[in-house]
C-alpha atoms as a PDB file:
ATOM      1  CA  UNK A   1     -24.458  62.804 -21.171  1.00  0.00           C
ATOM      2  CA  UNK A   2     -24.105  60.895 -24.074  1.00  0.00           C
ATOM      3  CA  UNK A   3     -23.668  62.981 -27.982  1.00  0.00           C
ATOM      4  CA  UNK A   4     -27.056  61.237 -28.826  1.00  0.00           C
ATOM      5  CA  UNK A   5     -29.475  62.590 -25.734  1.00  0.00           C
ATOM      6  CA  UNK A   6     -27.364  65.628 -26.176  1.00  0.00           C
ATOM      7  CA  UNK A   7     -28.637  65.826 -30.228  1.00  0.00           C
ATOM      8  CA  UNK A   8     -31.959  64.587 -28.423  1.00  0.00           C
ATOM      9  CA  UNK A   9     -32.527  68.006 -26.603  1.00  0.00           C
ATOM     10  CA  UNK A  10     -33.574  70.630 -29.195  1.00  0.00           C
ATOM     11  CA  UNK A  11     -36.422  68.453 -30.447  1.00  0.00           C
ATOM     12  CA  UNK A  12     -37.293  67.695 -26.860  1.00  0.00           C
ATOM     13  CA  UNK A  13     -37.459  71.615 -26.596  1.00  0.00           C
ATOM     14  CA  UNK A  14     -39.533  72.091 -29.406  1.00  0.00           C
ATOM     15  CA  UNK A  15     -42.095  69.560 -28.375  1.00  0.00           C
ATOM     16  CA  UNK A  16     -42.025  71.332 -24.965  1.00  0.00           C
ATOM     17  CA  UNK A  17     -42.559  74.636 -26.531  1.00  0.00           C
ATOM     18  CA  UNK A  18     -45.453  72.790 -28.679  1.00  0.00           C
ATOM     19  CA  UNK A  19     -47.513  71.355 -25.419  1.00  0.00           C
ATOM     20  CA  UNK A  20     -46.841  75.231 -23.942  1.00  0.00           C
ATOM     21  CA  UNK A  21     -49.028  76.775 -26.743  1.00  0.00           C
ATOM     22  CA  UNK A  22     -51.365  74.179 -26.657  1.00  0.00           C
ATOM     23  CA  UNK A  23     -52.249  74.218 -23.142  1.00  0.00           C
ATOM     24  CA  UNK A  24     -52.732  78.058 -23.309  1.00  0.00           C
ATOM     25  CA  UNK A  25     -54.785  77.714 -26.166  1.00  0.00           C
ATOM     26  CA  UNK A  26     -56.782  74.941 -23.933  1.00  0.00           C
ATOM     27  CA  UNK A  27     -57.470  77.747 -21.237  1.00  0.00           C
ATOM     28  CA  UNK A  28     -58.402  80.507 -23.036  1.00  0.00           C
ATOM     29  CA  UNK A  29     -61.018  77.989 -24.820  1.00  0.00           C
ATOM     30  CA  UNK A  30     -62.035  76.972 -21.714  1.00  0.00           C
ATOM     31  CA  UNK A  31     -61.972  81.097 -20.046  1.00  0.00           C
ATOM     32  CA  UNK A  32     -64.226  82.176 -23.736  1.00  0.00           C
ATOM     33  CA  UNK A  33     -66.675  79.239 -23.210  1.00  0.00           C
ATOM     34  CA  UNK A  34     -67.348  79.354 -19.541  1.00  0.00           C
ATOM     35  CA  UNK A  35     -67.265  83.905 -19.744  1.00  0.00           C
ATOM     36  CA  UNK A  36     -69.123  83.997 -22.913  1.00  0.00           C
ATOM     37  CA  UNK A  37     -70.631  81.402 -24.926  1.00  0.00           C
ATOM     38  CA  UNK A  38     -70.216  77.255 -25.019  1.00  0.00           C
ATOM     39  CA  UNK A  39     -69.250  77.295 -28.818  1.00  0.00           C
ATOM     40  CA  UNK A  40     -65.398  78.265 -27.613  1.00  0.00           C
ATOM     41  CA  UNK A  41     -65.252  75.030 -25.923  1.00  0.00           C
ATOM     42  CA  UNK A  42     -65.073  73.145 -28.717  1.00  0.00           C
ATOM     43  CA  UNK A  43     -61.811  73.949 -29.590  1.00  0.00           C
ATOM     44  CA  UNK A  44     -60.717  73.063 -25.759  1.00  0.00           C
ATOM     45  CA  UNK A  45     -62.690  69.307 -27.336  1.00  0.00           C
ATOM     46  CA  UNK A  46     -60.483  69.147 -30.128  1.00  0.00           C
ATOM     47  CA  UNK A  47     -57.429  70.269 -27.846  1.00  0.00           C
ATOM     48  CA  UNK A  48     -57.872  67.439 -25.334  1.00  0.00           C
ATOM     49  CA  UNK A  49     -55.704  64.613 -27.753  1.00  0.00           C
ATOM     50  CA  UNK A  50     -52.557  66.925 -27.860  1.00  0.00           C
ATOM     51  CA  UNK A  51     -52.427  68.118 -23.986  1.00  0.00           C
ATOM     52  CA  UNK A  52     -52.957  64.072 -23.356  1.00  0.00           C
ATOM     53  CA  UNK A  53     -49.837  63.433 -25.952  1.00  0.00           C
ATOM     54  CA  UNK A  54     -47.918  66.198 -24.556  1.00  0.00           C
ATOM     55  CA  UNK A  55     -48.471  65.039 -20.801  1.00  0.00           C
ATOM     56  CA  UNK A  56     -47.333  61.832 -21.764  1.00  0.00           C
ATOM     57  CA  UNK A  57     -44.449  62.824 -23.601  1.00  0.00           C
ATOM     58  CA  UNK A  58     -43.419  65.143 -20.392  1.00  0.00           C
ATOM     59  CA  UNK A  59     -43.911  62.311 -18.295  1.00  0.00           C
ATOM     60  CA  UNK A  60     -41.605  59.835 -19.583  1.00  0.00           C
ATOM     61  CA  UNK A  61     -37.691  60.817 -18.472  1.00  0.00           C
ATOM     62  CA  UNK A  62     -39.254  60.781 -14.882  1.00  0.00           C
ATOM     63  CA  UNK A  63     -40.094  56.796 -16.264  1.00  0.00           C
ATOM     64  CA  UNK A  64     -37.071  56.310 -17.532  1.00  0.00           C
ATOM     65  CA  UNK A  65     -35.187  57.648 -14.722  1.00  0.00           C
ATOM     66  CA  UNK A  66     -36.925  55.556 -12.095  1.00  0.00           C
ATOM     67  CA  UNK A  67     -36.056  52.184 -14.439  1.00  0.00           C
ATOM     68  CA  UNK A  68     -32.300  53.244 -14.991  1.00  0.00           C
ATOM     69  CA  UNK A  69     -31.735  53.898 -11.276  1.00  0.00           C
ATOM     70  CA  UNK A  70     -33.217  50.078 -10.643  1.00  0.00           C
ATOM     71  CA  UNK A  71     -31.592  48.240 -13.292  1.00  0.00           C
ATOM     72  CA  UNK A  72     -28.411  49.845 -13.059  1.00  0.00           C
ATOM     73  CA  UNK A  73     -28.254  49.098  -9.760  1.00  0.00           C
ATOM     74  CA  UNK A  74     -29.097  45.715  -9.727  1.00  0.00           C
ATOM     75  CA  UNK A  75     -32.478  46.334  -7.723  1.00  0.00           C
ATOM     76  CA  UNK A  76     -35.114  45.971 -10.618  1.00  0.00           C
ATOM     77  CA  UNK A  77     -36.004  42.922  -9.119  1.00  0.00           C
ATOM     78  CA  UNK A  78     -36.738  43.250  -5.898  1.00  0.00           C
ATOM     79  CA  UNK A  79     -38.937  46.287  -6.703  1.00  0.00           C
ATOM     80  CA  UNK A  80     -42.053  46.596  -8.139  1.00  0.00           C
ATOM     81  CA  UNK A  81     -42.753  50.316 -10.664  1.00  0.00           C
ATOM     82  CA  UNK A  82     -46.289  51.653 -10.926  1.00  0.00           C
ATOM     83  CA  UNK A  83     -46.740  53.725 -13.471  1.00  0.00           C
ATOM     84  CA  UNK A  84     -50.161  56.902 -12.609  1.00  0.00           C
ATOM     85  CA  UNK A  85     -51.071  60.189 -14.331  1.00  0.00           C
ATOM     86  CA  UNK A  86     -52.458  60.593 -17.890  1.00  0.00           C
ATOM     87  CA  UNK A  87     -53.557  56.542 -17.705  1.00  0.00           C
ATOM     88  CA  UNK A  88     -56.678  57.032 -20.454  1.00  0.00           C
ATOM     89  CA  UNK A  89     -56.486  54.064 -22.811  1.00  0.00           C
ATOM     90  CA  UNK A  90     -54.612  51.156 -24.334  1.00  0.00           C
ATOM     91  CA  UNK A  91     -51.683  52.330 -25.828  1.00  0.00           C
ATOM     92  CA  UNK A  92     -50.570  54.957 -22.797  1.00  0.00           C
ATOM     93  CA  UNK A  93     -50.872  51.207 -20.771  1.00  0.00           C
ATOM     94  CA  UNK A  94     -48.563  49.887 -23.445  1.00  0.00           C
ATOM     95  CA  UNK A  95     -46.171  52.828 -23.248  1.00  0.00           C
ATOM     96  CA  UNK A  96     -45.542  52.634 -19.560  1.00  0.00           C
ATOM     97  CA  UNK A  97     -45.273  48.973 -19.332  1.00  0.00           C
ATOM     98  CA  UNK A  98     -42.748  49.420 -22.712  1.00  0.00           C
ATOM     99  CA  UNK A  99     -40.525  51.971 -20.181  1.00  0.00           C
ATOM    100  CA  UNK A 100     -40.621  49.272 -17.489  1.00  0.00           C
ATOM    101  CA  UNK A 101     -43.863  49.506 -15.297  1.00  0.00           C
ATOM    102  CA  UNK A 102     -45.281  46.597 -14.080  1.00  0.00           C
ATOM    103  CA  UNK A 103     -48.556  47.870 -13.501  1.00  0.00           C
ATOM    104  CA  UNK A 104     -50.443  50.899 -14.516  1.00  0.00           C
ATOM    105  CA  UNK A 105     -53.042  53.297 -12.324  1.00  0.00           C
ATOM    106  CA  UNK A 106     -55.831  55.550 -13.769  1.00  0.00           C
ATOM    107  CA  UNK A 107     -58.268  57.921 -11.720  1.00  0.00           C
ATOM    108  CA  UNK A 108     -58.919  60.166 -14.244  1.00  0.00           C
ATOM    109  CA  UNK A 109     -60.214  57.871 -17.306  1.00  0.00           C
ATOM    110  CA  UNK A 110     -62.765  56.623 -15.333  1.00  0.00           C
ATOM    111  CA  UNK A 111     -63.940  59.780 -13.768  1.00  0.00           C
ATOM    112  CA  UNK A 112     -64.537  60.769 -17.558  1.00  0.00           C
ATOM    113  CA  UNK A 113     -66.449  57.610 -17.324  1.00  0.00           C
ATOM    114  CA  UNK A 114     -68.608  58.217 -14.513  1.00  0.00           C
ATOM    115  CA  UNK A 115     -69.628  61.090 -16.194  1.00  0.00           C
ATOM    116  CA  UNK A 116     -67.256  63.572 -15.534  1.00  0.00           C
ATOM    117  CA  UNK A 117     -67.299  66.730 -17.803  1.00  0.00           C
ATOM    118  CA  UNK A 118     -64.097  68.811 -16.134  1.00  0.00           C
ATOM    119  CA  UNK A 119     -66.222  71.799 -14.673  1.00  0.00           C
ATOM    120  CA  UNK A 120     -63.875  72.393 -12.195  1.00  0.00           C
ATOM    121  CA  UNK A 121     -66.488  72.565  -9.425  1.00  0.00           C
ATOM    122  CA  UNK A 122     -65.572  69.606  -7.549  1.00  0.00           C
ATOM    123  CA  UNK A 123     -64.406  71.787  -4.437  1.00  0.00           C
ATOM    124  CA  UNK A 124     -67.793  73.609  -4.665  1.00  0.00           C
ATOM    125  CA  UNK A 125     -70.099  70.918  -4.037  1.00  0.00           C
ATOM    126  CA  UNK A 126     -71.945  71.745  -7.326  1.00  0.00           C
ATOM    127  CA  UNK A 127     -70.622  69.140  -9.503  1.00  0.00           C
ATOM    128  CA  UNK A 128     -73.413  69.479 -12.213  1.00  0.00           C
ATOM    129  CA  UNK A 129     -72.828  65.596 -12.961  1.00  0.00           C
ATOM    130  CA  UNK A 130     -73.505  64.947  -9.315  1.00  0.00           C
ATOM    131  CA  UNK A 131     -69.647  62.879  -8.878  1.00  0.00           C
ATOM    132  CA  UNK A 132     -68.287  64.929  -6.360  1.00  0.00           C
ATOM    133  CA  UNK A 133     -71.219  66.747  -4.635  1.00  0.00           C
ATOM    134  CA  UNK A 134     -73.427  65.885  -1.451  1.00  0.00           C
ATOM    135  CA  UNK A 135     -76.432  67.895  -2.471  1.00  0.00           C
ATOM    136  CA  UNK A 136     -78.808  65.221  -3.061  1.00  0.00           C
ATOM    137  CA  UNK A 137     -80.180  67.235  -5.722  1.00  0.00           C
ATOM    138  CA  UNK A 138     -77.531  66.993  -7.678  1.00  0.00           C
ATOM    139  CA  UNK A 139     -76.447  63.670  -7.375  1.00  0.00           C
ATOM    140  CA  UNK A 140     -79.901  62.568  -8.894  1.00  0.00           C
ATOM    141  CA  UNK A 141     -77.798  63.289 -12.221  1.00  0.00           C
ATOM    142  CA  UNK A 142     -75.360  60.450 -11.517  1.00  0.00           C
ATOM    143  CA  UNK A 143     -77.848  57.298 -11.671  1.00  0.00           C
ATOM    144  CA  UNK A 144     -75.694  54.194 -10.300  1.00  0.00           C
ATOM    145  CA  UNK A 145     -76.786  51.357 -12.283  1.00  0.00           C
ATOM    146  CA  UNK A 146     -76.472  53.044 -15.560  1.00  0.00           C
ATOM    147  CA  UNK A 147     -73.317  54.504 -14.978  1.00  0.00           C
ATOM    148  CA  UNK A 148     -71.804  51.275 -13.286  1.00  0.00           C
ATOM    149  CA  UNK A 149     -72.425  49.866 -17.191  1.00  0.00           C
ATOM    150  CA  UNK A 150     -69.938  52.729 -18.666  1.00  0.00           C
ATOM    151  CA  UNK A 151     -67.097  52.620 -16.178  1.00  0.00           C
ATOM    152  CA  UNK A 152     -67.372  48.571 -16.336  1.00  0.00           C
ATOM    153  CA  UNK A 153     -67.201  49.082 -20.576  1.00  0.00           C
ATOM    154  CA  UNK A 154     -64.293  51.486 -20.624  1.00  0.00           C
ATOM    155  CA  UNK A 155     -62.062  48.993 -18.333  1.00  0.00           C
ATOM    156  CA  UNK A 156     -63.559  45.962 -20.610  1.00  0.00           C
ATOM    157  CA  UNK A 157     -62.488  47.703 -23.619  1.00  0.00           C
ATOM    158  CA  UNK A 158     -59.395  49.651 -22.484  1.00  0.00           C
ATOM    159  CA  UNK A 159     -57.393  46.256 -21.841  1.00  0.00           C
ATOM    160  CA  UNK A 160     -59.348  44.590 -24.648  1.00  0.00           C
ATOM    161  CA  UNK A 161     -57.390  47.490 -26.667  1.00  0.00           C
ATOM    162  CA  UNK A 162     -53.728  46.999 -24.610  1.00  0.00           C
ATOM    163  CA  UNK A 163     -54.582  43.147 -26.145  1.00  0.00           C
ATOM    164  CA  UNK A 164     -54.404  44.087 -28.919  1.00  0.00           C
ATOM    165  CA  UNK A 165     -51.064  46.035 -29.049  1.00  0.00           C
ATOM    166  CA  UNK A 166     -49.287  43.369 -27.234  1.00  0.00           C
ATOM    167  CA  UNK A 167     -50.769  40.571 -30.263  1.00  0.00           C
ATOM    168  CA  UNK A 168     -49.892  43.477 -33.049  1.00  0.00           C
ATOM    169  CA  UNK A 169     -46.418  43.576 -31.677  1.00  0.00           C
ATOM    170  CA  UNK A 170     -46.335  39.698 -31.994  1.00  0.00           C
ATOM    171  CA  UNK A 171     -45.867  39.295 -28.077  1.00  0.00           C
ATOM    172  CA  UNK A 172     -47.876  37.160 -25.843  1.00  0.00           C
ATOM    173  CA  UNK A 173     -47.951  39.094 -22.397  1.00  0.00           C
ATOM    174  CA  UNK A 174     -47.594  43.219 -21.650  1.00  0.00           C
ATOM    175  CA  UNK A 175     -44.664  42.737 -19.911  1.00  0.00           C
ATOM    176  CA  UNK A 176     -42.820  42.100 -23.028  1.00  0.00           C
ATOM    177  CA  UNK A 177     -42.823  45.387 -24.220  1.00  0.00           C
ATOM    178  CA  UNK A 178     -39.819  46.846 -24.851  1.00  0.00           C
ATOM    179  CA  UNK A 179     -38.892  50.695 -25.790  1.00  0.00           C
ATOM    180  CA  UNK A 180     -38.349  48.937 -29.053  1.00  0.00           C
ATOM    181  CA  UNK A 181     -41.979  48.477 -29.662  1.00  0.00           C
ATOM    182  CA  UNK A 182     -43.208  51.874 -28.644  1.00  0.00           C
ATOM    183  CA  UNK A 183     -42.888  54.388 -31.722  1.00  0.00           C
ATOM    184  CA  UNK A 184     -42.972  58.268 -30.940  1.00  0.00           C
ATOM    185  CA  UNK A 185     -43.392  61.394 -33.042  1.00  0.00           C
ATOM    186  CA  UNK A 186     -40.795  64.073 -32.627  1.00  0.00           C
ATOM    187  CA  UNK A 187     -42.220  66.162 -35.137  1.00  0.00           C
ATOM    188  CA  UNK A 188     -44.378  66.067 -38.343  1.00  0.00           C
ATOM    189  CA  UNK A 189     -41.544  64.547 -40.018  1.00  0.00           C
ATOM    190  CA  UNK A 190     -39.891  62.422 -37.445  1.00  0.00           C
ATOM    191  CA  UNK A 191     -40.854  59.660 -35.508  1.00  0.00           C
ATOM    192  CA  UNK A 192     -38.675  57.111 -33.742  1.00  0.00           C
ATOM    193  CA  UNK A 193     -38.825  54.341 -31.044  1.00  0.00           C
ATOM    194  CA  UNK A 194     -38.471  55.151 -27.750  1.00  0.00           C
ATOM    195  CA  UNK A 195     -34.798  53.354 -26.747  1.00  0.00           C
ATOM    196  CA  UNK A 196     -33.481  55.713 -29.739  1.00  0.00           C
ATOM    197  CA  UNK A 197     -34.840  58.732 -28.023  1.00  0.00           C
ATOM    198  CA  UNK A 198     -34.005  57.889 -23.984  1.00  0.00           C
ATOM    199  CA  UNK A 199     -30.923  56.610 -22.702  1.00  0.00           C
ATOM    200  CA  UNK A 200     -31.614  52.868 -21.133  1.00  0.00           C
ATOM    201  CA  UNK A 201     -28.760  51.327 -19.221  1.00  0.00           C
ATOM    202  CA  UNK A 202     -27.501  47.505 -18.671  1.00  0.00           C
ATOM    203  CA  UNK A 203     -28.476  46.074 -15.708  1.00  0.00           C
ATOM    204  CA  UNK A 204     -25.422  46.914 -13.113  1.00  0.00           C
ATOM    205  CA  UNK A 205     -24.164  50.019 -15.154  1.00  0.00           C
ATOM    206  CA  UNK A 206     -24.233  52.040 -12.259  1.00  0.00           C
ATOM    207  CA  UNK A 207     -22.394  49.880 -10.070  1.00  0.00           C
ATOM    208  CA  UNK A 208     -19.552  48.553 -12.997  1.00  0.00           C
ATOM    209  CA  UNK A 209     -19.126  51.655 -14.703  1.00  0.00           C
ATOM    210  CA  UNK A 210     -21.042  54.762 -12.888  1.00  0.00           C
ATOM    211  CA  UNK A 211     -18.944  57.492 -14.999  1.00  0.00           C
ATOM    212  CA  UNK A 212     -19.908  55.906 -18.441  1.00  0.00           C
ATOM    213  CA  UNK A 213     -23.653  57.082 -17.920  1.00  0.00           C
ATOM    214  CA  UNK A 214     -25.611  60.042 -17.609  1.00  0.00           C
ATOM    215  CA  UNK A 215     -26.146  59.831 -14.090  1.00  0.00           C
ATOM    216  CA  UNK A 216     -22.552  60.120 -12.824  1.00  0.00           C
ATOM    217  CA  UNK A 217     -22.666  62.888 -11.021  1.00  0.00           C
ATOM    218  CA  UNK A 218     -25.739  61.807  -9.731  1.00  0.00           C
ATOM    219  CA  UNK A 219     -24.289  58.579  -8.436  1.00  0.00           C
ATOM    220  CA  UNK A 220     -21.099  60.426  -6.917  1.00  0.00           C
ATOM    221  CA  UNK A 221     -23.591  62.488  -4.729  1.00  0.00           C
ATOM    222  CA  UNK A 222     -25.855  59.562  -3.327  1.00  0.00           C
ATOM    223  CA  UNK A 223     -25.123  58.604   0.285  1.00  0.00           C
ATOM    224  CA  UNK A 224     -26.862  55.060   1.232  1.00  0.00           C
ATOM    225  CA  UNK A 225     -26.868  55.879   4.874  1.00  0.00           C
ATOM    226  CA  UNK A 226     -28.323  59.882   4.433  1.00  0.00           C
ATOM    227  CA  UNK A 227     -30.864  61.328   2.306  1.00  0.00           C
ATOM    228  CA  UNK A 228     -28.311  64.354   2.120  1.00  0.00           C
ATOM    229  CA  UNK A 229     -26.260  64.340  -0.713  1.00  0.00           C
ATOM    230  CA  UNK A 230     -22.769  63.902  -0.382  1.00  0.00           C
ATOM    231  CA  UNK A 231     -21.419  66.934  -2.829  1.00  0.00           C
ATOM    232  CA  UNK A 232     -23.584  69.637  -4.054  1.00  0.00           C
ATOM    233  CA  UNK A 233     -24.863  68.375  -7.578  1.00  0.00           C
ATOM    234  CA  UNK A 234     -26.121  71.674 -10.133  1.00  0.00           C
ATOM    235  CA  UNK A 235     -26.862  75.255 -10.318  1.00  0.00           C
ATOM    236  CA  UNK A 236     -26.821  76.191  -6.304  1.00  0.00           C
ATOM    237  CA  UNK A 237     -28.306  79.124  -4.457  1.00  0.00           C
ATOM    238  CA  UNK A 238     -27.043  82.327  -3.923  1.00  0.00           C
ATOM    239  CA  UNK A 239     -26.184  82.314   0.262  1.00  0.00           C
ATOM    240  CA  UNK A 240     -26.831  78.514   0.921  1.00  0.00           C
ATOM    241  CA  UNK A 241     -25.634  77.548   3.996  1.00  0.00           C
ATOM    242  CA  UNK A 242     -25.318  81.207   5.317  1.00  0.00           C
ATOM    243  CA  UNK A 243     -26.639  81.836   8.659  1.00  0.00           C
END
């Protein structure tokens, strides 16, 4: 691993540690206001924008992994990345096309949309919004036409907003983003773009030069014709491969 993901790793700790506190903060907003009174959900309101940022943030060496293993081996074009989970606006768009998606899938934005309000009830069949319920009574509350209007607005305006990121960045087309482009807080004082935080490699790198990146070991292990690796690669078991 190179000396600059290695200097990379306490701050990625600390933001780690940071999205751990939130989300417990989230729940016990979210125990208080369903247990005792709705007031203690507004902090789980004000909440939301971190565990979205923090999700995101958690989400992108899985990104960048997926795009090194292409490029470096010379497959990035001849296969197609979609990028899913935590897809709620403009810039996330712009962040995962930036880390090499080529197109980006959302569920949850456009439940909120619909009219979702996260009461956790979808397995219930009481969905108070009437989204996910068959009781006809309670699907009165989700009235087609009106909420056809909303979901249609949010995807209107949610690519009317990844417009214009791509025209603030001076490019003409999404899939121009770069890493470059994309800048990232590490911590109230730091921010940086994203190719100075994750490790990007040169299209072959893997092939030319496997030992000169982080994925080495990796590479060693990787049988083409077997899905089981061909040296043991980590921490292993205690007894593996006992009888």
């Amino acid at each position: 691993m190179s000396s600059r993901a290695t200097a990379d790793l306490p701050a990625a700790a600390r933001r780690f540690s940071l999205f751990i506190v939130v989300a417990l903060l989230a729940l016990l907003s979210l125990v208080l206001g369903l247990e005792l009174a709705k007031g203690w959900l507004l902090p789980l309101i004000l909440l939301l924008p971190l565990l979205a940022l923090g999700l995101w943030d958690l989400a992108q060496p899985a990104h960048s992994l997926m795009r090194n293993a292409l490029v470096g081996a010379n497959l990035r074009s001849e296969i197609r990345l979609a990028a899913s989970g935590k897809i709620v606006g403009g810039f996330s768009m712009a962040a995962n096309l930036a880390l090499g998606a080529d197109w980006c899938n959302a569920a949850r934005a456009f439940m909120f949309a619909l009219g979702c309000v996260q009461s956790m009830r979808c397995h219930t069949n009481r969905c108070p919004t009437g989204v996910t319920t068959n009781d006809p009574a309670l699907q009165r509350g989700l009235v087609v036409a009106l909420k056809a209007q909303r979901v249609a607005g949010f995807q209107h305006h949610t690519v009317e907003a990844l417009a214009e990121l791509v025209a603030a960045a001076g490019l003409l087309h999404p899939q121009d983003l770069m890493p470059r482009h994309i800048w990232h807080r590490l911590n109230p004082i730091e921010v940086r773009t994203l190719d100075r935080i994750y490790n990007f490699l040169e299209p072959g790198a893997l092939l030319a030069a496997p030992d000169m990146t982080p994925y080495a070991e990796e590479w060693r292990a990787a049988d083409p014709d077997s899905f089981e690796p061909r040296i043991d690669v980590g921490p292993q078991r205690e007894g593996r491969g006992a009888a």
